[in-house]
C-alpha atoms as a PDB file:
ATOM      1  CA  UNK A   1     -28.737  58.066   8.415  1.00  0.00           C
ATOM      2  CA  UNK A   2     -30.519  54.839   8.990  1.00  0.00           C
ATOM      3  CA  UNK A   3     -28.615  51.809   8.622  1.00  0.00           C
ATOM      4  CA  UNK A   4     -29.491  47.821   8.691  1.00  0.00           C
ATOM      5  CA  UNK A   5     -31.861  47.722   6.443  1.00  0.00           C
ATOM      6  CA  UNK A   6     -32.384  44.434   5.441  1.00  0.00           C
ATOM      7  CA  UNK A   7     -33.490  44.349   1.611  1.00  0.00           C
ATOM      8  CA  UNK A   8     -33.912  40.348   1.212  1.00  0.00           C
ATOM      9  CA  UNK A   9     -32.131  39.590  -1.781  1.00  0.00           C
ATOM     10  CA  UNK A  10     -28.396  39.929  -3.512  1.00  0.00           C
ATOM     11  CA  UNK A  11     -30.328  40.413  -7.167  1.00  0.00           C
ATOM     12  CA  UNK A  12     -29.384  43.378  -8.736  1.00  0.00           C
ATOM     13  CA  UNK A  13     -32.971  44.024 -10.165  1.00  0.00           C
ATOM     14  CA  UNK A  14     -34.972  43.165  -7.393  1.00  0.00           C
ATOM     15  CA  UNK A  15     -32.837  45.538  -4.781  1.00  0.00           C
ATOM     16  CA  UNK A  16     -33.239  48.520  -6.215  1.00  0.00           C
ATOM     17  CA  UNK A  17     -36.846  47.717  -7.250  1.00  0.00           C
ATOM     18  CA  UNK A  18     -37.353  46.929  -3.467  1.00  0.00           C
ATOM     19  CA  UNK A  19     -35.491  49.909  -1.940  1.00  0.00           C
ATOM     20  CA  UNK A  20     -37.009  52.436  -4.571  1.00  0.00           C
ATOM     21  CA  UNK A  21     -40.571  51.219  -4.396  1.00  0.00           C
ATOM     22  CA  UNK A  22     -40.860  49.655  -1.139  1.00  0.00           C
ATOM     23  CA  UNK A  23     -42.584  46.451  -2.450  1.00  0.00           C
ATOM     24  CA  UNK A  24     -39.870  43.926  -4.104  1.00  0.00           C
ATOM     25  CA  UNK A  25     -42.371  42.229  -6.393  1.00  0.00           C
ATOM     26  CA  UNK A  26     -42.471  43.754  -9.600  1.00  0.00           C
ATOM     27  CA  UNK A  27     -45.169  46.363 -11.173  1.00  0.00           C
ATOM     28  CA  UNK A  28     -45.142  48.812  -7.877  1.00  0.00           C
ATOM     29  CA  UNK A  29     -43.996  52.301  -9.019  1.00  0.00           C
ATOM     30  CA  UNK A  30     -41.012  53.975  -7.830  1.00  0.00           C
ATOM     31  CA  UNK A  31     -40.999  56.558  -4.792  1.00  0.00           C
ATOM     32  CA  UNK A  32     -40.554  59.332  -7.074  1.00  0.00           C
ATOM     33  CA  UNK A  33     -43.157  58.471  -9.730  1.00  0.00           C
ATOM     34  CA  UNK A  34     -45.765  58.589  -6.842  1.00  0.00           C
ATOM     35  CA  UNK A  35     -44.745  62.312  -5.173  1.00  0.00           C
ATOM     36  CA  UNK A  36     -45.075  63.120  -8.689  1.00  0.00           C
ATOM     37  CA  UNK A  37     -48.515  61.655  -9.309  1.00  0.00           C
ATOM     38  CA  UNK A  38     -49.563  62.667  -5.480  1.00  0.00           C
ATOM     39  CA  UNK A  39     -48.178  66.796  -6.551  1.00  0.00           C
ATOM     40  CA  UNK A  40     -48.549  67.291  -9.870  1.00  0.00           C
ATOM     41  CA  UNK A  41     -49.278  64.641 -12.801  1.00  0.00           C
ATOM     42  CA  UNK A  42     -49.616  67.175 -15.544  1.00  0.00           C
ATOM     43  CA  UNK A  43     -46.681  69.313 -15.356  1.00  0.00           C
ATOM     44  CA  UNK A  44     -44.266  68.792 -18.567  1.00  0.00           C
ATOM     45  CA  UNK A  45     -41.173  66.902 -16.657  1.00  0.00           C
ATOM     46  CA  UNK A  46     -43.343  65.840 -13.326  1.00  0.00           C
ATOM     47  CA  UNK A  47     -40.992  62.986 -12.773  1.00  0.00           C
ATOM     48  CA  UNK A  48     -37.606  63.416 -14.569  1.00  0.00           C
ATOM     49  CA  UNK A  49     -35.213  60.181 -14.430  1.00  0.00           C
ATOM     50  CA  UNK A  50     -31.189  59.787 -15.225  1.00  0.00           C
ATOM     51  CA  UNK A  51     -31.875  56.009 -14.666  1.00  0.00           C
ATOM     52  CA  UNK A  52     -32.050  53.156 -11.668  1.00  0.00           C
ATOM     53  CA  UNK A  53     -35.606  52.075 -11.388  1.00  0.00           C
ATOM     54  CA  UNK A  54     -38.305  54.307 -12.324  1.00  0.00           C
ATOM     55  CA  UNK A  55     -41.267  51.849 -12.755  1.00  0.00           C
ATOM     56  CA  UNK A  56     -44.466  54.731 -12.718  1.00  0.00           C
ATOM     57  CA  UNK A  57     -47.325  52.099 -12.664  1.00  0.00           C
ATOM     58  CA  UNK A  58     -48.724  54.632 -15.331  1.00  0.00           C
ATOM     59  CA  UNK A  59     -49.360  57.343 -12.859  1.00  0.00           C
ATOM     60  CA  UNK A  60     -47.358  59.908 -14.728  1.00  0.00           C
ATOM     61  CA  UNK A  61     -44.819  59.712 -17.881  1.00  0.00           C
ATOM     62  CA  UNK A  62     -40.959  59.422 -16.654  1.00  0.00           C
ATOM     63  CA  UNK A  63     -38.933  61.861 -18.421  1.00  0.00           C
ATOM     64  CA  UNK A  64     -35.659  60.404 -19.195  1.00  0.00           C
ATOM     65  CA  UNK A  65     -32.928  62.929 -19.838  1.00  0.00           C
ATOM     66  CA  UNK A  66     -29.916  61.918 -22.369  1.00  0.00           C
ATOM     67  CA  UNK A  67     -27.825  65.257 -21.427  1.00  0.00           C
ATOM     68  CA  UNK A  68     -29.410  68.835 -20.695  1.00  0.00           C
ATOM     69  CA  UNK A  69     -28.597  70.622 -23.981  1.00  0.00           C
ATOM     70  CA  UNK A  70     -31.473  68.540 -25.176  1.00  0.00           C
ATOM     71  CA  UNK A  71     -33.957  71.561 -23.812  1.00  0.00           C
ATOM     72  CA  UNK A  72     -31.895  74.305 -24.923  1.00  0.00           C
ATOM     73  CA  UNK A  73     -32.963  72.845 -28.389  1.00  0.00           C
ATOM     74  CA  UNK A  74     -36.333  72.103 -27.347  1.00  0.00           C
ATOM     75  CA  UNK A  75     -37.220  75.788 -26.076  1.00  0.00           C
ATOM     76  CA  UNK A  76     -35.331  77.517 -28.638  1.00  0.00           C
ATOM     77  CA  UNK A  77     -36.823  75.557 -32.064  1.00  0.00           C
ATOM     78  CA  UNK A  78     -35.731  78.290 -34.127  1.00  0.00           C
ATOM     79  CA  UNK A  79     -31.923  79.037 -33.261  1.00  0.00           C
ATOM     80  CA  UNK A  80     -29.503  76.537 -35.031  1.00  0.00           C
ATOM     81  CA  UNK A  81     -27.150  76.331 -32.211  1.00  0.00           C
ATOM     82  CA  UNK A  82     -29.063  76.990 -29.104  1.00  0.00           C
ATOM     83  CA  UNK A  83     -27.409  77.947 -26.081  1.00  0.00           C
ATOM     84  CA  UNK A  84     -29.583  79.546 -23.688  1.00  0.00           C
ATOM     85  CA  UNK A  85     -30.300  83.160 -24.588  1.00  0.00           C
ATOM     86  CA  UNK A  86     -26.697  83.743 -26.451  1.00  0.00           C
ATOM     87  CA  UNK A  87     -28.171  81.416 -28.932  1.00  0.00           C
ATOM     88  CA  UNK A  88     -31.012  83.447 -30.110  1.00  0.00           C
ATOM     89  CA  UNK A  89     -28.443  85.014 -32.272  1.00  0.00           C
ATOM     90  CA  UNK A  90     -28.462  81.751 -34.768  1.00  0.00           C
ATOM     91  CA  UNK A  91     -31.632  81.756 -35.818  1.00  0.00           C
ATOM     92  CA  UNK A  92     -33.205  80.202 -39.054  1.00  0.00           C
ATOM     93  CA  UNK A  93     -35.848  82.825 -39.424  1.00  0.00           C
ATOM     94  CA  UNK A  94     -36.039  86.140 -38.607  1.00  0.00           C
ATOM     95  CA  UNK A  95     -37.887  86.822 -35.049  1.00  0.00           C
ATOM     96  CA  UNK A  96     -40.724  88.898 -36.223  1.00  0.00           C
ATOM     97  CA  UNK A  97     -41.262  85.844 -39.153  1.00  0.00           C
ATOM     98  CA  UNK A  98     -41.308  83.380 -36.410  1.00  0.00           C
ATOM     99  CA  UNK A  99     -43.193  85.487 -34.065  1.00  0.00           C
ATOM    100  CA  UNK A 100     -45.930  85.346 -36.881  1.00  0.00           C
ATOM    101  CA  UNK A 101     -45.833  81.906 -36.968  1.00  0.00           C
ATOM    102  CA  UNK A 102     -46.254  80.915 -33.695  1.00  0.00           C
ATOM    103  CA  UNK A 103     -49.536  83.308 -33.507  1.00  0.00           C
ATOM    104  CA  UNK A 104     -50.981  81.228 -36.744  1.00  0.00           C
ATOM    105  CA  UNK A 105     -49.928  78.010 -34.715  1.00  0.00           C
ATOM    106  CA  UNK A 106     -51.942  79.428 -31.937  1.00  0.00           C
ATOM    107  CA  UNK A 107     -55.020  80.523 -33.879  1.00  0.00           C
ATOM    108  CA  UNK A 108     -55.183  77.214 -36.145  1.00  0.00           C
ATOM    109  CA  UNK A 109     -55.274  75.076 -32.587  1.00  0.00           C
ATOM    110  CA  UNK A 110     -58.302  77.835 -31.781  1.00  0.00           C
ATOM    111  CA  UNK A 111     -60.156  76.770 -35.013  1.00  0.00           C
ATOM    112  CA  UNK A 112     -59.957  73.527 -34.121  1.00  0.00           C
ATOM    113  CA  UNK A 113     -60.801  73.404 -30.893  1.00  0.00           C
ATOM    114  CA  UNK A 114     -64.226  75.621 -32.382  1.00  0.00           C
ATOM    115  CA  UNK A 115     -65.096  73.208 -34.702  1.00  0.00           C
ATOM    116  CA  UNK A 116     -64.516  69.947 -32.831  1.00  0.00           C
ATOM    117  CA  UNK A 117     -67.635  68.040 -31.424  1.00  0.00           C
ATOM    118  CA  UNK A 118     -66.296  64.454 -30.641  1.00  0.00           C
ATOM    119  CA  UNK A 119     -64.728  64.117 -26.973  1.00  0.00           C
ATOM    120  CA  UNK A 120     -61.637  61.912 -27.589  1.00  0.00           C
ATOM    121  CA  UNK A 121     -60.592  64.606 -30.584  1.00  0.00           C
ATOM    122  CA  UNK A 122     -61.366  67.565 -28.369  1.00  0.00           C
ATOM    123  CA  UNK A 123     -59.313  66.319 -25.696  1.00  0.00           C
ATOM    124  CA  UNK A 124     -56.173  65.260 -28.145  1.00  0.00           C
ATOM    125  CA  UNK A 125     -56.950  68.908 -29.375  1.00  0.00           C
ATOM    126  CA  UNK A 126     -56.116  69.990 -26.323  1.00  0.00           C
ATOM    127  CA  UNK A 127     -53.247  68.073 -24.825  1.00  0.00           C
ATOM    128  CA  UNK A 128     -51.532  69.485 -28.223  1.00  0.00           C
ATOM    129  CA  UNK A 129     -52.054  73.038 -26.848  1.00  0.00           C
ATOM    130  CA  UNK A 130     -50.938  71.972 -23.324  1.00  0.00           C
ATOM    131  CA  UNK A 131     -47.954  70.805 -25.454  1.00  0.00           C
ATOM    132  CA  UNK A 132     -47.366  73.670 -26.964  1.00  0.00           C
ATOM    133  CA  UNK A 133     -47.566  76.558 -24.044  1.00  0.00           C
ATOM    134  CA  UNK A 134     -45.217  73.792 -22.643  1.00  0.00           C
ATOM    135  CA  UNK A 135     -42.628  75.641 -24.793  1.00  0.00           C
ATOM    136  CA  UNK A 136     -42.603  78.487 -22.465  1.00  0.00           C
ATOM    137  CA  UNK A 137     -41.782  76.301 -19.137  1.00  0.00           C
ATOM    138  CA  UNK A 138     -39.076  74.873 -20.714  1.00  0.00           C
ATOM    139  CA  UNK A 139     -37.934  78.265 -22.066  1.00  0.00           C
ATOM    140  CA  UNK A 140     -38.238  79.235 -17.758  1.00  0.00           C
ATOM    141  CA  UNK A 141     -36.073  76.221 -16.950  1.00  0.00           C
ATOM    142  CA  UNK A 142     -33.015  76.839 -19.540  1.00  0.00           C
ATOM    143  CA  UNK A 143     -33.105  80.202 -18.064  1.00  0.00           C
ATOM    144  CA  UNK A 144     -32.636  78.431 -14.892  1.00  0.00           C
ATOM    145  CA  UNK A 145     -29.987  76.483 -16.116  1.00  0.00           C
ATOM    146  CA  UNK A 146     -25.997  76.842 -15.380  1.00  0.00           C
ATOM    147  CA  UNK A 147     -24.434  78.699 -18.767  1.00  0.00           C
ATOM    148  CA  UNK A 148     -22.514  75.252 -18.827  1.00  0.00           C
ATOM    149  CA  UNK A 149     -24.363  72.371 -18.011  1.00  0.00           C
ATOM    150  CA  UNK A 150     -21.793  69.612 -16.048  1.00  0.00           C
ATOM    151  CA  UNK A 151     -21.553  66.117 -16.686  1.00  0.00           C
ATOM    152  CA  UNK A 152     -21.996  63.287 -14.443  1.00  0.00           C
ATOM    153  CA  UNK A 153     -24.254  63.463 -11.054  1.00  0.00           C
ATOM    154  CA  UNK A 154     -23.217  67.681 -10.888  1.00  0.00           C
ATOM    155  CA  UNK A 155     -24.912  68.109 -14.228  1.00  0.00           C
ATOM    156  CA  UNK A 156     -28.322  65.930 -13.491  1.00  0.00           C
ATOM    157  CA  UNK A 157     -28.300  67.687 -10.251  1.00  0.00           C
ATOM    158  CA  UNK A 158     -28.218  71.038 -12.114  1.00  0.00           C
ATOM    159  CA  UNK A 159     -31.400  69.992 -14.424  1.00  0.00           C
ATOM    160  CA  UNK A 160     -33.374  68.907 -11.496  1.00  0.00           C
ATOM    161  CA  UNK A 161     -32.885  71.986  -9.426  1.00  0.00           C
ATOM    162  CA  UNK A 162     -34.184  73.828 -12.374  1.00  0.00           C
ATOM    163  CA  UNK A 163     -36.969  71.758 -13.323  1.00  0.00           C
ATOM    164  CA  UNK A 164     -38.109  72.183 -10.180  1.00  0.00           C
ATOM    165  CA  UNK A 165     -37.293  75.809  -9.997  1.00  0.00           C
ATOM    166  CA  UNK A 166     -39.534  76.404 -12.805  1.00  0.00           C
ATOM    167  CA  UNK A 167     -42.064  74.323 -11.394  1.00  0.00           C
ATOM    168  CA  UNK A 168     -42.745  72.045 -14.226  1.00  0.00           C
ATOM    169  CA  UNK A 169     -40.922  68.836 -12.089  1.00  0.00           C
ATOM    170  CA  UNK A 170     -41.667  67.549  -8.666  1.00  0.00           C
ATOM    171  CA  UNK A 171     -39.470  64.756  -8.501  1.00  0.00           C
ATOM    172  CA  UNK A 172     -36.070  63.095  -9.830  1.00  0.00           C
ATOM    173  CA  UNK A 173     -34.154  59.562  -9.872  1.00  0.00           C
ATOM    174  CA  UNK A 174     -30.427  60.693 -10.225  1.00  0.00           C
ATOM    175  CA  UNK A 175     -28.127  58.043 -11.052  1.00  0.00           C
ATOM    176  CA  UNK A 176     -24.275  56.741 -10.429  1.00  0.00           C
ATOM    177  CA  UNK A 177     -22.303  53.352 -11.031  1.00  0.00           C
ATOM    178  CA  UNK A 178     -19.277  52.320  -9.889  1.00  0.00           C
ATOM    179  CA  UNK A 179     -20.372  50.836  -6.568  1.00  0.00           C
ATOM    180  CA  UNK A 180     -20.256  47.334  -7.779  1.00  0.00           C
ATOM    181  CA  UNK A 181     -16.917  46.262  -6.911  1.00  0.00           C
ATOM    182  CA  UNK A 182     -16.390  42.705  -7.166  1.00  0.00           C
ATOM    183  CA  UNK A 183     -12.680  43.478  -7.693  1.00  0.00           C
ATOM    184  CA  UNK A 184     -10.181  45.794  -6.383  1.00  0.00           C
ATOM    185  CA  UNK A 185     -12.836  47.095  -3.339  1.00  0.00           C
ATOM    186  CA  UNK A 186     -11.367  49.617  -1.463  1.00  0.00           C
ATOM    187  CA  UNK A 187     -10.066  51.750  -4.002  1.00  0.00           C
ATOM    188  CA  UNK A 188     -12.986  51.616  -6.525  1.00  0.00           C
ATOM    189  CA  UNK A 189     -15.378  52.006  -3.549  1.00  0.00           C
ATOM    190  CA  UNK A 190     -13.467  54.980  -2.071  1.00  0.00           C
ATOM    191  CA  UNK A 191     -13.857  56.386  -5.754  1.00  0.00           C
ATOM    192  CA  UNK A 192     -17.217  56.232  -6.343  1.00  0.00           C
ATOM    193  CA  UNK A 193     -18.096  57.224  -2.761  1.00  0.00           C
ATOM    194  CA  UNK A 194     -16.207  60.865  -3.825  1.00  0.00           C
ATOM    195  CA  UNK A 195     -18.259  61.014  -7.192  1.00  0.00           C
ATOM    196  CA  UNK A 196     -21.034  60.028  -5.262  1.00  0.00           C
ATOM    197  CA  UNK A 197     -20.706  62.685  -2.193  1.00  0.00           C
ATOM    198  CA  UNK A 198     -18.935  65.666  -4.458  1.00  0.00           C
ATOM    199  CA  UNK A 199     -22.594  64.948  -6.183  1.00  0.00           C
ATOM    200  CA  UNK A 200     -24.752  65.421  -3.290  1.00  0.00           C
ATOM    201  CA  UNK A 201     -22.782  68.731  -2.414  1.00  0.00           C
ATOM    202  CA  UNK A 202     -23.143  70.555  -5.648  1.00  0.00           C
ATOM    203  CA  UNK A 203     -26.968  69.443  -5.438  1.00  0.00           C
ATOM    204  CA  UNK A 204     -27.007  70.896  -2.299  1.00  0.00           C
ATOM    205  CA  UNK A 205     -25.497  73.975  -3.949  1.00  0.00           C
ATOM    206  CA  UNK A 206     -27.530  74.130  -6.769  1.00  0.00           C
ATOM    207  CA  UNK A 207     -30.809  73.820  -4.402  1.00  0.00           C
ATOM    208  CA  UNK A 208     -29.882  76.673  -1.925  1.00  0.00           C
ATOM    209  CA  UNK A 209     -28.694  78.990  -5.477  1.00  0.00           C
ATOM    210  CA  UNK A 210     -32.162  78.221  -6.192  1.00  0.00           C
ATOM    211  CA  UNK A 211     -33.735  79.187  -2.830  1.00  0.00           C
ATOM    212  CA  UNK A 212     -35.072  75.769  -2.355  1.00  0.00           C
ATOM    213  CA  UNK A 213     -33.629  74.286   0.820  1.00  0.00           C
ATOM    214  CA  UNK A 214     -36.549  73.807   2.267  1.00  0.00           C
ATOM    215  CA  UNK A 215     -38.776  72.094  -0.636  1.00  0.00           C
ATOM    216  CA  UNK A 216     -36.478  69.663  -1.162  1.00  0.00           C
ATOM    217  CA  UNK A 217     -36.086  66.322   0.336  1.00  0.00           C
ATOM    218  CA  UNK A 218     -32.951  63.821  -1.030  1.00  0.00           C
ATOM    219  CA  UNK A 219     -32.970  60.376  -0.273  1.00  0.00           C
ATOM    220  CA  UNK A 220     -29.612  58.199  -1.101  1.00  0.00           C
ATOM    221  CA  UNK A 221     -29.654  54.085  -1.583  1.00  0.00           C
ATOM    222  CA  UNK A 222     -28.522  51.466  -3.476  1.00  0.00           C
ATOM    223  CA  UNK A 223     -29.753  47.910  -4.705  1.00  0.00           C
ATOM    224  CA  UNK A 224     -28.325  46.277  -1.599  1.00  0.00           C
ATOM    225  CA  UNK A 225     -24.644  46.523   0.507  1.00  0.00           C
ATOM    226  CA  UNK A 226     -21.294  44.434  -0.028  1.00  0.00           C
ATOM    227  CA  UNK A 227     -20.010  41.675   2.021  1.00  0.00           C
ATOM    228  CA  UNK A 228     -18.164  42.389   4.853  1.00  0.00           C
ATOM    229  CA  UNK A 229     -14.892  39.981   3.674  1.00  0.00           C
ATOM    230  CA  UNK A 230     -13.158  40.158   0.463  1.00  0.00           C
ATOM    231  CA  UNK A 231     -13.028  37.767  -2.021  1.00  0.00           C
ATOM    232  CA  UNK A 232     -10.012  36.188  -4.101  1.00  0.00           C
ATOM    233  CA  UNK A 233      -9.375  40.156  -6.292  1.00  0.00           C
ATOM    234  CA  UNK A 234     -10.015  42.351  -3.363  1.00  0.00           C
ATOM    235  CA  UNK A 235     -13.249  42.743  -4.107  1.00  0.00           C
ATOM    236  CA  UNK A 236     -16.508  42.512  -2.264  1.00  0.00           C
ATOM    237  CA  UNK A 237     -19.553  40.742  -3.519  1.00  0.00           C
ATOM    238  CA  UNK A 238     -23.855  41.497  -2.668  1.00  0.00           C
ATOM    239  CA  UNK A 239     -24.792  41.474   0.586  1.00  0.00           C
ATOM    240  CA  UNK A 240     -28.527  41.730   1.766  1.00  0.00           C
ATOM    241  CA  UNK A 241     -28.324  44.508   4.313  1.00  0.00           C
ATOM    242  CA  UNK A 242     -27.846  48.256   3.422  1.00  0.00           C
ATOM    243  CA  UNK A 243     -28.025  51.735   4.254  1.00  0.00           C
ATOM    244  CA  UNK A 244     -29.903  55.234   3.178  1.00  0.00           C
ATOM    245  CA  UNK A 245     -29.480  58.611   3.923  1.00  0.00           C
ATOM    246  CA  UNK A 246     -32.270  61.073   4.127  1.00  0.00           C
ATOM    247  CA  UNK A 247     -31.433  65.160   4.203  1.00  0.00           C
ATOM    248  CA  UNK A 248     -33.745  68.431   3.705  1.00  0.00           C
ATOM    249  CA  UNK A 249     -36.902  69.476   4.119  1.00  0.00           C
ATOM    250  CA  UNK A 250     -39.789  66.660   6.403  1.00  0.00           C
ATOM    251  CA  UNK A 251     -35.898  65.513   7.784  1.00  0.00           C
ATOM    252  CA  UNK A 252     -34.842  66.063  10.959  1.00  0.00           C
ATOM    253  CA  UNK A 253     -30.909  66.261  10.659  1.00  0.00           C
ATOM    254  CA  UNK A 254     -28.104  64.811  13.381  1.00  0.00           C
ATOM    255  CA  UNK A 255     -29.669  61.605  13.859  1.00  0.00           C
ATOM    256  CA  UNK A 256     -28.496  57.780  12.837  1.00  0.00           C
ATOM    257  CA  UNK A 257     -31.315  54.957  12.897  1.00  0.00           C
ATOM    258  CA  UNK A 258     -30.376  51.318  13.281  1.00  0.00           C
ATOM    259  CA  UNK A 259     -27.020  49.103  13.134  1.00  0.00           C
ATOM    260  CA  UNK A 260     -25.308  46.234  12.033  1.00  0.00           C
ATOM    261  CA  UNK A 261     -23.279  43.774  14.299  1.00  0.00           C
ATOM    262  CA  UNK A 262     -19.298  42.939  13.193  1.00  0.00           C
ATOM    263  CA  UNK A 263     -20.486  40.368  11.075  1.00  0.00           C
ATOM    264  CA  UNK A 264     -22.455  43.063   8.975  1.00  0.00           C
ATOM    265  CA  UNK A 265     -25.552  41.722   9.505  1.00  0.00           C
ATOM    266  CA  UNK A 266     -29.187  44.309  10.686  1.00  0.00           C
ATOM    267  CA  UNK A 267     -29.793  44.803  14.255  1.00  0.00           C
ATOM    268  CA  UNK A 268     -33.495  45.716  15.643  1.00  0.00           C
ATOM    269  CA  UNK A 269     -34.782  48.723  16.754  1.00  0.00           C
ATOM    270  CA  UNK A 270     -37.657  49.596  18.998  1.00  0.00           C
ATOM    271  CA  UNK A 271     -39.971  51.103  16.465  1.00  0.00           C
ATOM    272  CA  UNK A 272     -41.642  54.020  18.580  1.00  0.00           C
ATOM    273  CA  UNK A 273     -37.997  54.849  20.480  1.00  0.00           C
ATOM    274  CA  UNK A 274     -35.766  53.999  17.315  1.00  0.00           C
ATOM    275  CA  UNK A 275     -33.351  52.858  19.435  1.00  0.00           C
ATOM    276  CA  UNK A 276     -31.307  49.263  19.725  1.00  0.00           C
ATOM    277  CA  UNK A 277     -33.589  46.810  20.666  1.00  0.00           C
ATOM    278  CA  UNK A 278     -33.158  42.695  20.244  1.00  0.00           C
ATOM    279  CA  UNK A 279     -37.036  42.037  20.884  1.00  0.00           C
ATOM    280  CA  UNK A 280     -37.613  44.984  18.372  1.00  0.00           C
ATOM    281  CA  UNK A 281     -38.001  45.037  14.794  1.00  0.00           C
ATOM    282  CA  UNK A 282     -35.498  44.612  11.272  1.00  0.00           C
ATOM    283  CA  UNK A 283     -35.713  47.533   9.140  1.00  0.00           C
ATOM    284  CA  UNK A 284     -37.233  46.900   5.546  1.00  0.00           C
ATOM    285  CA  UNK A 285     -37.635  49.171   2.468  1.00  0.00           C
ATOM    286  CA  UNK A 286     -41.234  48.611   3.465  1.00  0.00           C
ATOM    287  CA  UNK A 287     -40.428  50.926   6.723  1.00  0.00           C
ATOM    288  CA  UNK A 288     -38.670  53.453   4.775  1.00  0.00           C
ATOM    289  CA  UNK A 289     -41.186  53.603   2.083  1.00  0.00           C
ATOM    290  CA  UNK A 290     -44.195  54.122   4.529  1.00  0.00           C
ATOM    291  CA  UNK A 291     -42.356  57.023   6.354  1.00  0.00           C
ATOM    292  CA  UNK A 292     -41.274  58.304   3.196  1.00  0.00           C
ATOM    293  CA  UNK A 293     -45.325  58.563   1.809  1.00  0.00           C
ATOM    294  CA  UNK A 294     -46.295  60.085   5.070  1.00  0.00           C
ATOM    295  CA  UNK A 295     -43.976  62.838   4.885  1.00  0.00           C
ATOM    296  CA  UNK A 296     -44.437  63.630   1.063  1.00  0.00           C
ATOM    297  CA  UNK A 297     -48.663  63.276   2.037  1.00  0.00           C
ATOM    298  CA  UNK A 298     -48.894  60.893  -0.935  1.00  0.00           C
ATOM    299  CA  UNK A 299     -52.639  60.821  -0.854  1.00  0.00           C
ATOM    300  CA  UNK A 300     -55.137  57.498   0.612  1.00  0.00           C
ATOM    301  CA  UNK A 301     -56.327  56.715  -2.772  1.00  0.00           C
ATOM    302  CA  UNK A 302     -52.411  56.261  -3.986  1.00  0.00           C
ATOM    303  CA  UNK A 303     -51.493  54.349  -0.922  1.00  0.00           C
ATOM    304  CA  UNK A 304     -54.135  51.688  -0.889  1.00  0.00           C
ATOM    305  CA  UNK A 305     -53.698  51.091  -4.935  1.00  0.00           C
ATOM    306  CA  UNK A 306     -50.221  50.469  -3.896  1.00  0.00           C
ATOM    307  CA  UNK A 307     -50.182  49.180  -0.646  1.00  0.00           C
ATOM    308  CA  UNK A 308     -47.102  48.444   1.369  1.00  0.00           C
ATOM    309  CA  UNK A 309     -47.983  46.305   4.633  1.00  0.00           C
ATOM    310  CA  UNK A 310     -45.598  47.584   7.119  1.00  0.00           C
ATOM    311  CA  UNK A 311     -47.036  49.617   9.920  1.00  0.00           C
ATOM    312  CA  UNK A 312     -45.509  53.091  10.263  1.00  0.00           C
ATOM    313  CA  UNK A 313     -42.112  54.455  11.834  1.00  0.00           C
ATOM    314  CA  UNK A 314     -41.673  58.160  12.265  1.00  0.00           C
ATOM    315  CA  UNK A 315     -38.539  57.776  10.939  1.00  0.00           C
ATOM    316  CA  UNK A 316     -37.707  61.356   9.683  1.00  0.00           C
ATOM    317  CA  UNK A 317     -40.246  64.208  11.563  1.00  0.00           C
END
């Protein structure tokens, strides 16, 4: 848990640009869209998003998912009501028809990739054949899949886990509202903190079904914190200084980093004890962002094209 960090600004765009790239200016590419760029920039869904920022700097192509049904239909083009498996039995053509048209598919891409001399259409030849086996990873992740895909932060949970199961995704944004309660505080905080943490559990539950506790690292934040007084309908309004939660694998567990006074406002910390210090240092998303590309060894070419000027804190090994 680290707490006080001090993210500069009350502007919804420019906190959660700040906390989820580590630079608040605009253009720098979210945490996620680097491990995915760092891992694995070709696989199908590298860096899957349910919304928040997701800026990529064009290091890899976000995949924003609507609702997972979407890739039932997309691995099974030939059953009219697709459901996983079960819904092989709906199919517009019979299987050994379709079977025979997926080999002529395959063989007409061959003849063109013969007969093609020009670079550019050799290599658009081929990204359409990349595109095309990509059928079978997505046919690996529905089987992955709950029977009954949930809704809300349980259900992008459950396509994550299974993207990266069938390791065609390294990374995810996963998304929830509700947190900003300029009216009626208390109870429409304590609400969306219970979304919010029934959320992390079933990803938690979904990740060990999947035998992936440790390969996976989740990091919780938001834009920036509320105020600590209430204004004229109960609610609270932006405050600069916030906190994030880091759990899994690179993470070493049962430890808090950094405070806030009564008045809500970021203490220092020593930055090689990570303890309480008032000569010490205010915690940034710049700090968090730096320990965050050590431990995901987001390579020296990445980290100087996007440079973040904060010296390191071993914040999480």
């Amino acid at each position: 848990m680290i707490n006080g960090i001090d993210t500069e600004t009350n502007n919804h765009d420019a906190g959660s640009r700040y906390v989820w790239s580590g630079k608040i200016e605009a253009g720098y590419p979210s945490f996620g869209a680097l491990a995915a760029a760092a891992s694995a920039p070709t696989e199908p869904l590298a860096y899957i998003s349910n919304g928040g920022y997701d800026n990529t700097a064009a290091l890899v192509a976000p995949a924003r998912i609507g609702e997972g049904g979407v890739f039932q239909r997309l691995a099974y083009p030939n059953a009219s009501r697709p459901e996983g498996e079960a819904g092989k039995q709906y199919e517009y053509l019979d299987p050994g028809i379709y079977a025979e048209i997926e080999k002529a598919r395959a063989a007409r891409l061959q003849r063109l990739q013969g007969k093609s001399t020009l670079p550019l259409q050799r290599q658009q030849i081929q990204e359409l054949m990349l595109a095309r086996t990509g059928d079978n990873n997505l046919n690996r992740l529905v089987r992955l899949l709950p029977a009954r895909i949930s809704s809300g932060l349980a259900g992008q949970a459950e396509v994550a886990v299974a993207a990266f199961a069938s390791g065609i995704a390294v990374s995810a944004n996963m998304h929830l509202g509700g947190f900003d309660t300029h009216g009626n505080h208390d109870q429409n905080q304590t609400n969306a903190l219970t979304r919010l943490l029934e959320g992390i559990d079933h990803l938690w539950n979904e990740i060990g079904r999947n035998n992936l506790a440790d390969r996976v690292t989740v990091v919780v934040g938001s834009d920036f914190g509320r105020t600590p007084f209430y204004n004229a309908n109960n609610g609270k309004d932006h405050w600069n200084v916030t906190s994030m939660l880091a759990m899994g694998s690179g993470v070493r567990g049962n430890l808090v980093v950094g405070a806030t006074n009564d008045h809500v406002e970021a203490l220092k910390i020593h930055p090689q004890t990570l303890a309480l210090d008032p000569n010490g240092i205010k915690l940034t998303p710049q700090h968090i962002h730096v320990a965050l590309r050590s431990m995901a060894r987001v390579g020296t070419e990445l980290t100087n094209r996007f440079g973040i000027a904060e010296s390191a804190i071993n914040l999480f090994a």
